[in-house]
N, C-alpha and C. Protein backbone atom coordinates (compact mmCIF):
# COMPACT_ATOMS: atom_id res chain seq x y z
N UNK A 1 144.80 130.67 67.60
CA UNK A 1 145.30 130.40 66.26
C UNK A 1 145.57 131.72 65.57
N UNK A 2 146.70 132.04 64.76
CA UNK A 2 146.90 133.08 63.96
C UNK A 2 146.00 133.12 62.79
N UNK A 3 145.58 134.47 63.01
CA UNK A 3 144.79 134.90 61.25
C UNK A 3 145.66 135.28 60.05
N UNK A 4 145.18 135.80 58.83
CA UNK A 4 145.96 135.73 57.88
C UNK A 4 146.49 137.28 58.39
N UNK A 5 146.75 138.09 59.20
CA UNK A 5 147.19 139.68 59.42
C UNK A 5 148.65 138.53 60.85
N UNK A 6 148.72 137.56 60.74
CA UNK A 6 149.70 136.91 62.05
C UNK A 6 149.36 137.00 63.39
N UNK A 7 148.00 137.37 63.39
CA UNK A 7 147.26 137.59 65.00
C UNK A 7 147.21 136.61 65.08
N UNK A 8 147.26 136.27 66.28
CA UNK A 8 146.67 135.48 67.64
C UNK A 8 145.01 135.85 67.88
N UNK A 9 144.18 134.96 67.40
CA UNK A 9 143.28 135.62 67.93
C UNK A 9 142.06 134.36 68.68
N UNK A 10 141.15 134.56 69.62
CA UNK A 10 140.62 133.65 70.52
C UNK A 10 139.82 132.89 69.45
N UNK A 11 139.79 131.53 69.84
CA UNK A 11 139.09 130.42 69.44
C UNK A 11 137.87 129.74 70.34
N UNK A 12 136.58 129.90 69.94
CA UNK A 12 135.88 128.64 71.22
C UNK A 12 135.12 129.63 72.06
N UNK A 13 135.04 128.79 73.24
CA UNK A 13 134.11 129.26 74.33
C UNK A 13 135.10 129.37 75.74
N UNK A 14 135.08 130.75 76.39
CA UNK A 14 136.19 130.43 77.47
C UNK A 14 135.57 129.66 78.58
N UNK A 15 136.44 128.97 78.87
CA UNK A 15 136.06 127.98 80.08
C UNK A 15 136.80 128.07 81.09
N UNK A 16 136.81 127.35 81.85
CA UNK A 16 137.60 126.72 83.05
C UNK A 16 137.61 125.23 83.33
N UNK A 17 139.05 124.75 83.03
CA UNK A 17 139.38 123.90 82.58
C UNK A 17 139.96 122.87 83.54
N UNK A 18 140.38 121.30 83.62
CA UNK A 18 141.86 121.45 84.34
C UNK A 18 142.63 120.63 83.54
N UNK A 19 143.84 121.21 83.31
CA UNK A 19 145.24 120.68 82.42
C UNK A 19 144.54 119.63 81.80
N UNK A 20 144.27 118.42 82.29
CA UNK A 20 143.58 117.35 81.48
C UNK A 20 143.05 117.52 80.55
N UNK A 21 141.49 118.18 80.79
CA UNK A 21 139.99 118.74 79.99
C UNK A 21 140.72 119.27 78.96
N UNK A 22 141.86 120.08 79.15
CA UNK A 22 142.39 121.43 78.33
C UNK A 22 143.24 120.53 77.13
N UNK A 23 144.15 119.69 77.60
CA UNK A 23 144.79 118.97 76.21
C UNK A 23 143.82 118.18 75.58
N UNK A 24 142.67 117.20 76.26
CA UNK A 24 141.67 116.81 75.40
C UNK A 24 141.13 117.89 74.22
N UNK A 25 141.10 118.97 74.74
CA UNK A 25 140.17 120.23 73.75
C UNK A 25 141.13 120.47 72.83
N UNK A 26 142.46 120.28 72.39
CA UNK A 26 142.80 120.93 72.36
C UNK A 26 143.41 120.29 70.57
N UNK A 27 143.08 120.76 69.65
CA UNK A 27 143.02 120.21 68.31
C UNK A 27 143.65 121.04 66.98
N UNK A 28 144.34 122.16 67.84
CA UNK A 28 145.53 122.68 66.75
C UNK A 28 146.74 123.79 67.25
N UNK A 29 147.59 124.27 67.03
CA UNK A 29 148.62 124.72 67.66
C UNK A 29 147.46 126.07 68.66
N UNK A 30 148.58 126.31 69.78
CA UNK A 30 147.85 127.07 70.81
C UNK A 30 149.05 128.11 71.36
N UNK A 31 148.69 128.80 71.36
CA UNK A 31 149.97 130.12 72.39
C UNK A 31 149.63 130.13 73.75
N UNK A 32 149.82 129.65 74.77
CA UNK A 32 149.42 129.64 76.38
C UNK A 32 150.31 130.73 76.78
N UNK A 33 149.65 131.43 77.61
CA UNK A 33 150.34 132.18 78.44
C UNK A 33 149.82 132.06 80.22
N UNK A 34 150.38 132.84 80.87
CA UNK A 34 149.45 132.56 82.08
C UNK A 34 149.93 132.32 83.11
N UNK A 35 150.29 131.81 84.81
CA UNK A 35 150.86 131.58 85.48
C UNK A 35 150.52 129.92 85.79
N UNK A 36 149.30 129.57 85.12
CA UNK A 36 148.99 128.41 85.04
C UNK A 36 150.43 127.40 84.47
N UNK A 37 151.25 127.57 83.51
CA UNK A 37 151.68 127.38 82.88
C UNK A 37 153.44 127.09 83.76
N UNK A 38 152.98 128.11 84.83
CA UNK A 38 154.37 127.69 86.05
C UNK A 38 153.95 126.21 87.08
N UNK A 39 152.52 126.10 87.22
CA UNK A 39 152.59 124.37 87.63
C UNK A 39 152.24 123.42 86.74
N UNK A 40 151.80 123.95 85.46
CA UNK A 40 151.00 122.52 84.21
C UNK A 40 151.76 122.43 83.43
N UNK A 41 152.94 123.64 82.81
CA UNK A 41 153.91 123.97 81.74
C UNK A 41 154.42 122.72 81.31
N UNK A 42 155.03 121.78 81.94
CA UNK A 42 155.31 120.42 81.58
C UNK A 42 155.11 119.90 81.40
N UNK A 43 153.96 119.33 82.33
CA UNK A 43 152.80 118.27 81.41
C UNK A 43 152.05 118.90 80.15
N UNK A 44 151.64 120.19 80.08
CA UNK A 44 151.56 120.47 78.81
C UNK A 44 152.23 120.52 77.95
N UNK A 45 153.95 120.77 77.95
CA UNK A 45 154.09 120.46 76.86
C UNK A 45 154.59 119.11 76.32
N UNK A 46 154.51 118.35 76.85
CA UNK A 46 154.75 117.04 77.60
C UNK A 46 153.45 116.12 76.45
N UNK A 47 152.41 116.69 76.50
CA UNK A 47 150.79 116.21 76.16
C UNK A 47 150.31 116.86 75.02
N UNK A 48 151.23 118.15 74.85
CA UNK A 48 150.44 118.52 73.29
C UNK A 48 151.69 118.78 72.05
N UNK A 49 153.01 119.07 73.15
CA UNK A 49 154.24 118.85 72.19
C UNK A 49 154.31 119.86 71.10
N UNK A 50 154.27 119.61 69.61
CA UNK A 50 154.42 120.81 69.15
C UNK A 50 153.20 121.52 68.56
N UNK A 51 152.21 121.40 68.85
CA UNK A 51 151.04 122.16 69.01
C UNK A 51 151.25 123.16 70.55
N UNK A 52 151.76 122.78 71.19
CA UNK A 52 151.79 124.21 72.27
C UNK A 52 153.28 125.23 71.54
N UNK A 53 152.80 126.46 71.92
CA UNK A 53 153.43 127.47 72.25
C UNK A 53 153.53 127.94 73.24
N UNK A 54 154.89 128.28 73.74
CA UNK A 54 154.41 128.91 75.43
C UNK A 54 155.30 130.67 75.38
N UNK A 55 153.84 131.46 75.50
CA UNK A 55 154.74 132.80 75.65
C UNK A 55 156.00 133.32 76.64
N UNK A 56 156.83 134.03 76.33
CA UNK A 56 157.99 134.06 76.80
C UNK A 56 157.28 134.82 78.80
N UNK A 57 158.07 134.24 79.57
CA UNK A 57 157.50 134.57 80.78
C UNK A 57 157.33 135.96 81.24
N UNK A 58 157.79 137.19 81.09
CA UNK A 58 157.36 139.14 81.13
C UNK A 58 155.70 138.99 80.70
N UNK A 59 155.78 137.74 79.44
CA UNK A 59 154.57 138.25 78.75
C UNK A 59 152.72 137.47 79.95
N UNK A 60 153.28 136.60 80.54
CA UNK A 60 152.32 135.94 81.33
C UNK A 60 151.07 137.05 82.48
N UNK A 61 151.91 138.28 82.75
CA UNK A 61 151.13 139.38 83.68
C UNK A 61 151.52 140.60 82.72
N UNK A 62 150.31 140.54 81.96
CA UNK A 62 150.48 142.15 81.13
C UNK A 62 150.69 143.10 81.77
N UNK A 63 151.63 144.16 81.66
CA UNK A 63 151.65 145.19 81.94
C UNK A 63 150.94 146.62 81.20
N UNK A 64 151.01 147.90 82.12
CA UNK A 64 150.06 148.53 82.02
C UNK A 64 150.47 148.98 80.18
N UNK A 65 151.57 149.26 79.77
CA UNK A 65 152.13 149.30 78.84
C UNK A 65 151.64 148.11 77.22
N UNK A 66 151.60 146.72 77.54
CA UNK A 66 150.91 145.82 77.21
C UNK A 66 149.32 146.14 77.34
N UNK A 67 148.65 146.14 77.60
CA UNK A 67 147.43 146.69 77.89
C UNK A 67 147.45 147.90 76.81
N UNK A 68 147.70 149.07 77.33
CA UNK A 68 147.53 150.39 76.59
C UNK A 68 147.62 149.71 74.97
N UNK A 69 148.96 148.70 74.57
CA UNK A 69 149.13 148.41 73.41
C UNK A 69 147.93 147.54 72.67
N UNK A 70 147.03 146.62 73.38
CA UNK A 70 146.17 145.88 72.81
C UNK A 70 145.10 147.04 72.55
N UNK A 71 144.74 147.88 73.56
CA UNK A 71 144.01 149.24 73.44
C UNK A 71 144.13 149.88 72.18
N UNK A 72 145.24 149.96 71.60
CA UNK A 72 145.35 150.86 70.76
C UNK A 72 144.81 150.26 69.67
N UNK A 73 145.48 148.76 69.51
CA UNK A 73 144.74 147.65 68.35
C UNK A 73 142.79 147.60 67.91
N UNK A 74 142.70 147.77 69.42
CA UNK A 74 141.08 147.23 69.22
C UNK A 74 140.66 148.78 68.59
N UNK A 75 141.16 150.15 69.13
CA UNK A 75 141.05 151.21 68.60
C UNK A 75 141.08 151.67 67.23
N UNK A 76 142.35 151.04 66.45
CA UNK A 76 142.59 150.72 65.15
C UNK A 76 141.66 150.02 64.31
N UNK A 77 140.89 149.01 65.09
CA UNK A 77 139.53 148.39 64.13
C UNK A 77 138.58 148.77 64.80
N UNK A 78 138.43 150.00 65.24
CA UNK A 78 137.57 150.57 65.52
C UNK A 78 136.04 149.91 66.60
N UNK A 79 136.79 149.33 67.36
CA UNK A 79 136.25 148.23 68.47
C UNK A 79 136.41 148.87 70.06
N UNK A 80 135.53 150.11 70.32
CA UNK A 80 135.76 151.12 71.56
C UNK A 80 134.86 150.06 72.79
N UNK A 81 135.61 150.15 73.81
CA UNK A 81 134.91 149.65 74.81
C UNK A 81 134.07 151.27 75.33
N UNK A 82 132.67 150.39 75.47
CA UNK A 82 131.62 151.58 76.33
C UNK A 82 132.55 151.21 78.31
N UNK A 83 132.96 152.70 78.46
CA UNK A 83 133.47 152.50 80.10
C UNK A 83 132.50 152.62 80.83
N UNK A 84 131.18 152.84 80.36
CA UNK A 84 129.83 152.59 81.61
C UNK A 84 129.31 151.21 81.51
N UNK A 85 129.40 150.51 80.86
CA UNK A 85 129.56 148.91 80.94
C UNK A 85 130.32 148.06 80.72
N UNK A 86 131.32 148.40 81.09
CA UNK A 86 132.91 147.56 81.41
C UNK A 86 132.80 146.79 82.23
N UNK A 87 132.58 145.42 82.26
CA UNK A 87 133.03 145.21 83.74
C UNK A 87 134.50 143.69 83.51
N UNK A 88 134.67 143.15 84.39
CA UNK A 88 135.84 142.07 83.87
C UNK A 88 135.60 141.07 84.13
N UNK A 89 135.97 139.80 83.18
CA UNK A 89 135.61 138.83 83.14
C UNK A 89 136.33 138.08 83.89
N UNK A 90 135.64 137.05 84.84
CA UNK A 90 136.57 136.27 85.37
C UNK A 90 135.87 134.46 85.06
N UNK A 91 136.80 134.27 84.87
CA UNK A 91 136.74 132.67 83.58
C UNK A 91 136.05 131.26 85.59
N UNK A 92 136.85 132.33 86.56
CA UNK A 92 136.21 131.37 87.98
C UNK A 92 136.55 131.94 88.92
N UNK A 93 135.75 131.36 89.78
CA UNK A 93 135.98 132.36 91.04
C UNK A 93 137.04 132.52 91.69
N UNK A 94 137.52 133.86 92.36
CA UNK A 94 139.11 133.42 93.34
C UNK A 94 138.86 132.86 94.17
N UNK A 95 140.49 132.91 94.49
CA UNK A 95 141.01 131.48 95.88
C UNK A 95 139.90 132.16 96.75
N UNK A 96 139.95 133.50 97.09
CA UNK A 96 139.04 133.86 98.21
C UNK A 96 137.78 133.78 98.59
N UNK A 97 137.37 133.74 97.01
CA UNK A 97 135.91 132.94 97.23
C UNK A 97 135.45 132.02 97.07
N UNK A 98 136.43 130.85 96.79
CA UNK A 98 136.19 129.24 96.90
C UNK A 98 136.29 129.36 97.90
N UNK A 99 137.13 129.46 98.82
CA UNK A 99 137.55 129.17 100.28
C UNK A 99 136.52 129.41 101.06
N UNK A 100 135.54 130.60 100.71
CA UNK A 100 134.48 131.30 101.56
C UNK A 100 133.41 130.04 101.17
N UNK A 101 133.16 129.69 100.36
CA UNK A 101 132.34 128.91 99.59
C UNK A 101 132.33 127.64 100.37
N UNK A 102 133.52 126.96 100.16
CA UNK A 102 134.18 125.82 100.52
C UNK A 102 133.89 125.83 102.23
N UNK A 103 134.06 126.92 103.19
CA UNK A 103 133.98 127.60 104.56
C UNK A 103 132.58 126.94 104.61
N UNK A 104 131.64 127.80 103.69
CA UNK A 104 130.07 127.83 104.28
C UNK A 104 129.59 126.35 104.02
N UNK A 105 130.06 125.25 103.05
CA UNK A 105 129.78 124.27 103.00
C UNK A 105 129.73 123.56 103.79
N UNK A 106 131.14 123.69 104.68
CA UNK A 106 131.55 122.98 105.35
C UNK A 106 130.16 123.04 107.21
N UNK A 107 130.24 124.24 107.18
CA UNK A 107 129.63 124.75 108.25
C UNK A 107 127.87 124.42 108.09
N UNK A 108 127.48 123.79 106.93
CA UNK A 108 126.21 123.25 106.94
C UNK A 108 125.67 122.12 107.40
């Protein structure tokens, strides 16, 4: 949801969702971006209509340029990431380690 400065800024608890779960949650306009959005894009907008926004597609894989620019923002409100405890969030595991997962299950 936009703040009163026209940000975009995060709402909630991040999860991991699927398309379904995600339009149930989903209770006021939203900006999606994402590659998700190249197999659900339709049924989402299909299911939330004009409460979705969908960012223009360059914008779905930030570039290093994009990046540097949010950098500079969080810099501007004075919001420094410590780089000795950086690490990155991942909302679920990759394909590579479901599969490994999914592998060892199977093999029990």
């Amino acid at each position: 949801m936009q703040d009163a400065q026209n940000v975009y800024r995060p709402r909630g608890t991040i999860q991991a969702l699927t398309p379904v779960e995600l339009v149930a949650e989903v209770t006021e306009p939203v900006l999606m971006v994402g590659d998700g959005l190249l197999s659900y894009g339709e049924f989402l907008l299909e299911s939330l209509g004009d409460y979705l926004t969908m960012a223009p597609l360059p914008l779905h894989y930030p570039s290093a340029t994009t990046i540097g620019l949010l950098c500079c923002e969080k810099l501007r409100q004075d919001d420094v990431l410590d780089l000795d405890s950086a690490v990155p969030l991942y909302v679920r595991a990759s394909d590579a380690e479901l599969s490994l997962l999914n592998k060892e299950e199977q093999e029990k």
